[in-house]
C-alpha atoms as a PDB file:
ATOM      1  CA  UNK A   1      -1.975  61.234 -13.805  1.00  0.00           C
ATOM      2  CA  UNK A   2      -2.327  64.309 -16.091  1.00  0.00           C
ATOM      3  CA  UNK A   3      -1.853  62.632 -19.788  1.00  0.00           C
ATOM      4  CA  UNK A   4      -3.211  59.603 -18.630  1.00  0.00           C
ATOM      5  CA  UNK A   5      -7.143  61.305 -18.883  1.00  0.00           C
ATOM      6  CA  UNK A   6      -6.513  62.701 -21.964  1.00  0.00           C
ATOM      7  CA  UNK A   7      -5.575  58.738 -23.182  1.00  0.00           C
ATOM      8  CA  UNK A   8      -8.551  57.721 -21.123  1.00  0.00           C
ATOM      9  CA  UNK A   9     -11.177  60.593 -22.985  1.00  0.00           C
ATOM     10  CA  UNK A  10      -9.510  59.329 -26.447  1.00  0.00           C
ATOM     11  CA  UNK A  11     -10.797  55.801 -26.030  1.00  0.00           C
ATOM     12  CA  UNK A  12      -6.812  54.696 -25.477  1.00  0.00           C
ATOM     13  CA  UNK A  13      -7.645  53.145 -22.501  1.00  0.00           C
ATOM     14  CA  UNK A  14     -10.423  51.561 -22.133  1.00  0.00           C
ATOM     15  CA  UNK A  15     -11.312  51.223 -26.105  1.00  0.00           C
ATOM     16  CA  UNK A  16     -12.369  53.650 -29.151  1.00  0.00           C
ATOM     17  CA  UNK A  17     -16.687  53.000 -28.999  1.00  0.00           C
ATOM     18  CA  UNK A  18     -16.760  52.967 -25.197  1.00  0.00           C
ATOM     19  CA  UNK A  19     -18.125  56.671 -23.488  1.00  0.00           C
ATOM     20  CA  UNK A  20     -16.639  57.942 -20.287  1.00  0.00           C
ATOM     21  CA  UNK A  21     -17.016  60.029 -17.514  1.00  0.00           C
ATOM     22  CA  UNK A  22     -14.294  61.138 -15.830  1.00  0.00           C
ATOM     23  CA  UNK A  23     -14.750  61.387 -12.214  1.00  0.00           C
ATOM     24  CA  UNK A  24     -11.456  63.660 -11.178  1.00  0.00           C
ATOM     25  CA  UNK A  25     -10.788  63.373  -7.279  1.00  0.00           C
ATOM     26  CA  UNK A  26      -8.248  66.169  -5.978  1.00  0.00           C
ATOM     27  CA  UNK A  27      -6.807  67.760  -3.136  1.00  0.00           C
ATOM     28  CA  UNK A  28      -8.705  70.647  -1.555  1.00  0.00           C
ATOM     29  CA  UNK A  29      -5.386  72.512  -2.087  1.00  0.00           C
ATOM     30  CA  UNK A  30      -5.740  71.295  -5.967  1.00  0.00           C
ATOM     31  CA  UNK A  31      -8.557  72.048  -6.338  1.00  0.00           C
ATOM     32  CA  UNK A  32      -8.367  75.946  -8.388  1.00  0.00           C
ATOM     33  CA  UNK A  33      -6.108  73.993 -10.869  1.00  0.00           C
ATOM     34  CA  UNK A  34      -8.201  71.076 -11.881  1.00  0.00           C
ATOM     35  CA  UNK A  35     -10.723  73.905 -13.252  1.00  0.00           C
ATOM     36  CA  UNK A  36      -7.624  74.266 -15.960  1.00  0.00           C
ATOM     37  CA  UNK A  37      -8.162  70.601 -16.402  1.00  0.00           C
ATOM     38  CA  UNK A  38     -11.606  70.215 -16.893  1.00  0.00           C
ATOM     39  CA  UNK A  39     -11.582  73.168 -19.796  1.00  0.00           C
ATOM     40  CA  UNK A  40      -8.301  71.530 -21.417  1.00  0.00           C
ATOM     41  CA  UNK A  41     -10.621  68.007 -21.589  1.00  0.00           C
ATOM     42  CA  UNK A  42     -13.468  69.926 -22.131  1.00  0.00           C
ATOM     43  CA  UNK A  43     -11.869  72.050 -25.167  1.00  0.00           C
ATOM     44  CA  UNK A  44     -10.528  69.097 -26.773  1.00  0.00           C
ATOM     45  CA  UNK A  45     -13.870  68.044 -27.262  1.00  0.00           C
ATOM     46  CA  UNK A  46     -13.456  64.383 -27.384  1.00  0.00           C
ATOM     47  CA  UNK A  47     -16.038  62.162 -28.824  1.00  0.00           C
ATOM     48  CA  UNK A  48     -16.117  59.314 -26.448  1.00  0.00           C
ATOM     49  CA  UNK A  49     -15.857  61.964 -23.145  1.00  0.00           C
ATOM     50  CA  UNK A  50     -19.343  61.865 -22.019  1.00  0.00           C
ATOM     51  CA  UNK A  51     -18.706  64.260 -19.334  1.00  0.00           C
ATOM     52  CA  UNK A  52     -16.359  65.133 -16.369  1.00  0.00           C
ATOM     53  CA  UNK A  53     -17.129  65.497 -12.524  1.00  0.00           C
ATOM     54  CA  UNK A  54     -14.354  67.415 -10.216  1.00  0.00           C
ATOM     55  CA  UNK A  55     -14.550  67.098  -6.793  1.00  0.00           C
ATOM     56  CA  UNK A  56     -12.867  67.193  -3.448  1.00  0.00           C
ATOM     57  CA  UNK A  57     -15.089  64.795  -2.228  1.00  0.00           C
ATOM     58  CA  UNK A  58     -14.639  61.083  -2.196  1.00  0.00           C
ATOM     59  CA  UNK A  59     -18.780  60.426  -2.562  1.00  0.00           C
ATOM     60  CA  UNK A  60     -19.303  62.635  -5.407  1.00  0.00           C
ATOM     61  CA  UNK A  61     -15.910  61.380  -7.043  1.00  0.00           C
ATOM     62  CA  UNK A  62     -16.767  57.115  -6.485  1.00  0.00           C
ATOM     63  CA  UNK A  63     -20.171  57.529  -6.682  1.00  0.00           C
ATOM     64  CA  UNK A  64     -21.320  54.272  -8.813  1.00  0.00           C
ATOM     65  CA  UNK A  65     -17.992  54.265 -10.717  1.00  0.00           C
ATOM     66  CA  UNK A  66     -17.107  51.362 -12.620  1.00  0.00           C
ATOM     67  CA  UNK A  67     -13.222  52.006 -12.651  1.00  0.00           C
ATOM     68  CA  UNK A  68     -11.124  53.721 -10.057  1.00  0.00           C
ATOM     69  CA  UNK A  69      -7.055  54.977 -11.113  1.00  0.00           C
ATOM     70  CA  UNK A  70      -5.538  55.904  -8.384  1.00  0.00           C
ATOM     71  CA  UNK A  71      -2.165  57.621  -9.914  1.00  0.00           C
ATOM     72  CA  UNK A  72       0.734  59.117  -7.117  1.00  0.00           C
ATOM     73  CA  UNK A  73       1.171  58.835  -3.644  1.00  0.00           C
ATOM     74  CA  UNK A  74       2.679  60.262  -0.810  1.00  0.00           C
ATOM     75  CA  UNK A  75       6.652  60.738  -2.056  1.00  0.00           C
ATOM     76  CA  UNK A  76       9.277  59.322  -0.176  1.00  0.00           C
ATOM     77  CA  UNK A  77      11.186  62.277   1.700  1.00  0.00           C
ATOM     78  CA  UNK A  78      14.306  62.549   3.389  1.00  0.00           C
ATOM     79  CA  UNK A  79      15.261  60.049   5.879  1.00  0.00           C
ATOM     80  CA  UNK A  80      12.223  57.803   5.021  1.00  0.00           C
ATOM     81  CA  UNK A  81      13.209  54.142   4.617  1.00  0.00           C
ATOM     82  CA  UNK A  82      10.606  51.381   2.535  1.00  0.00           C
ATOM     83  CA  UNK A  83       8.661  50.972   5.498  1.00  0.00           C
ATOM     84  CA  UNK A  84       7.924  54.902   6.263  1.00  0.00           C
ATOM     85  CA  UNK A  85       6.651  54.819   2.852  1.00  0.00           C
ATOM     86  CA  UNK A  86       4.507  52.029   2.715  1.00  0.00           C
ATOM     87  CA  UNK A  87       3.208  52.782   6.014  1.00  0.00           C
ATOM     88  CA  UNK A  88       2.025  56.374   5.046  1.00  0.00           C
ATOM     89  CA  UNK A  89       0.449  55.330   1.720  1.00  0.00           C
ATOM     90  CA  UNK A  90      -1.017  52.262   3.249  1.00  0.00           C
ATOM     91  CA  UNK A  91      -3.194  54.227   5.284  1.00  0.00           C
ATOM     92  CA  UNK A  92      -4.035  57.196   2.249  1.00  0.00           C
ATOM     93  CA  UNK A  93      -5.254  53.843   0.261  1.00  0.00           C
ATOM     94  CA  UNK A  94      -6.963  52.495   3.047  1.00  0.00           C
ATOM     95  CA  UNK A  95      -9.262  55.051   3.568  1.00  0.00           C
ATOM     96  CA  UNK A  96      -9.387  55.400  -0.245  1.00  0.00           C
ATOM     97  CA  UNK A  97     -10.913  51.673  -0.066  1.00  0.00           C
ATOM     98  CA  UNK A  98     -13.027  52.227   2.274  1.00  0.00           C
ATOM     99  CA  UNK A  99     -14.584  55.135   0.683  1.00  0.00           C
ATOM    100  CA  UNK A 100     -14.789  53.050  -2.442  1.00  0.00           C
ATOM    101  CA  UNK A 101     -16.591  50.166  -0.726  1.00  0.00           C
ATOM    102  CA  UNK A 102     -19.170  52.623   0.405  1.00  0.00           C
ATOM    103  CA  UNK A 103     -19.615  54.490  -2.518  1.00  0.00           C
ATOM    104  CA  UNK A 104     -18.480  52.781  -5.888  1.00  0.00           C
ATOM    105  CA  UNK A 105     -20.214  50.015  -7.895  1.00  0.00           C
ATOM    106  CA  UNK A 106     -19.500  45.996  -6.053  1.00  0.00           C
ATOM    107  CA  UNK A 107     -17.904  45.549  -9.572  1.00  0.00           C
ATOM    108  CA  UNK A 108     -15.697  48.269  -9.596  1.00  0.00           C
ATOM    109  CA  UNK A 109     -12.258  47.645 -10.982  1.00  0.00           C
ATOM    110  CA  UNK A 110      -8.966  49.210  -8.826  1.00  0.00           C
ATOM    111  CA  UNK A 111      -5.590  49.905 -10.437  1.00  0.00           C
ATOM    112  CA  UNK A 112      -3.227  51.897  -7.516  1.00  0.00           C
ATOM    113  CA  UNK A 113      -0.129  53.146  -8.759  1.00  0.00           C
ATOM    114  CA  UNK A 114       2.012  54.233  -5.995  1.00  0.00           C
ATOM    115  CA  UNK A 115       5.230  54.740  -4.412  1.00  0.00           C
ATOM    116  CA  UNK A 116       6.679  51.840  -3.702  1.00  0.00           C
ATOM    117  CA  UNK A 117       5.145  50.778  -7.096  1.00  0.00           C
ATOM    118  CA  UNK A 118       6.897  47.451  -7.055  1.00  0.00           C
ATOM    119  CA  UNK A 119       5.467  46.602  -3.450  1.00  0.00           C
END
């Protein structure tokens, strides 16, 4: 998910006269690292970034967003078979949805990209 926000902030994405905000949800445990991130965007000083919002929480992050990415999932481990997987990521999205239904824009538009990705 890392290059994809600096194609996102460039207008590669989502077109060159259209401002963004990125809303950037991580892990608690991520959390000391996506400071890095938000300086790296911030430094690159990109005309169409509007701003950026890290969080750990899912109601600051979906808060009246009009696009959600949802890049990586759990990773398939040792002695996991398809259905392990999809059963463990099923339930990380689902509650992902959920907080989106309660918190995002009725119009909001959902891309997942996940392990299985083909599924």
């Amino acid at each position: 998910g890392y290059s994809l926000l600096f194609r996102i902030a460039s207008g590669e994405m989502l077109g060159r006269d259209q401002p963004v905000i990125l809303h950037l949800l991580e892990i608690p445990f991520g959390e000391a690292s996506m400071k890095g991130l938000v300086m790296e965007l911030e430094d690159s000083a990109f005309p169409l970034l509007a701003g950026v919002v890290p969080t750990v929480d899912p109601k600051v992050a979906y808060k009246d967003i009009d696009v959600a990415i949802f890049v990586g999932a759990f990773p398939r481990r040792k002695g996991m078979d398809r259905a392990d997987l999809l059963k463990k990521n099923a339930g990380i999205f689902k509650g992902a949805g959920a907080d989106l239904n309660k918190y995002a824009k009725k119009t909001v538009k959902v891309l997942v990209v996940g392990n299985p990705a083909n599924t």
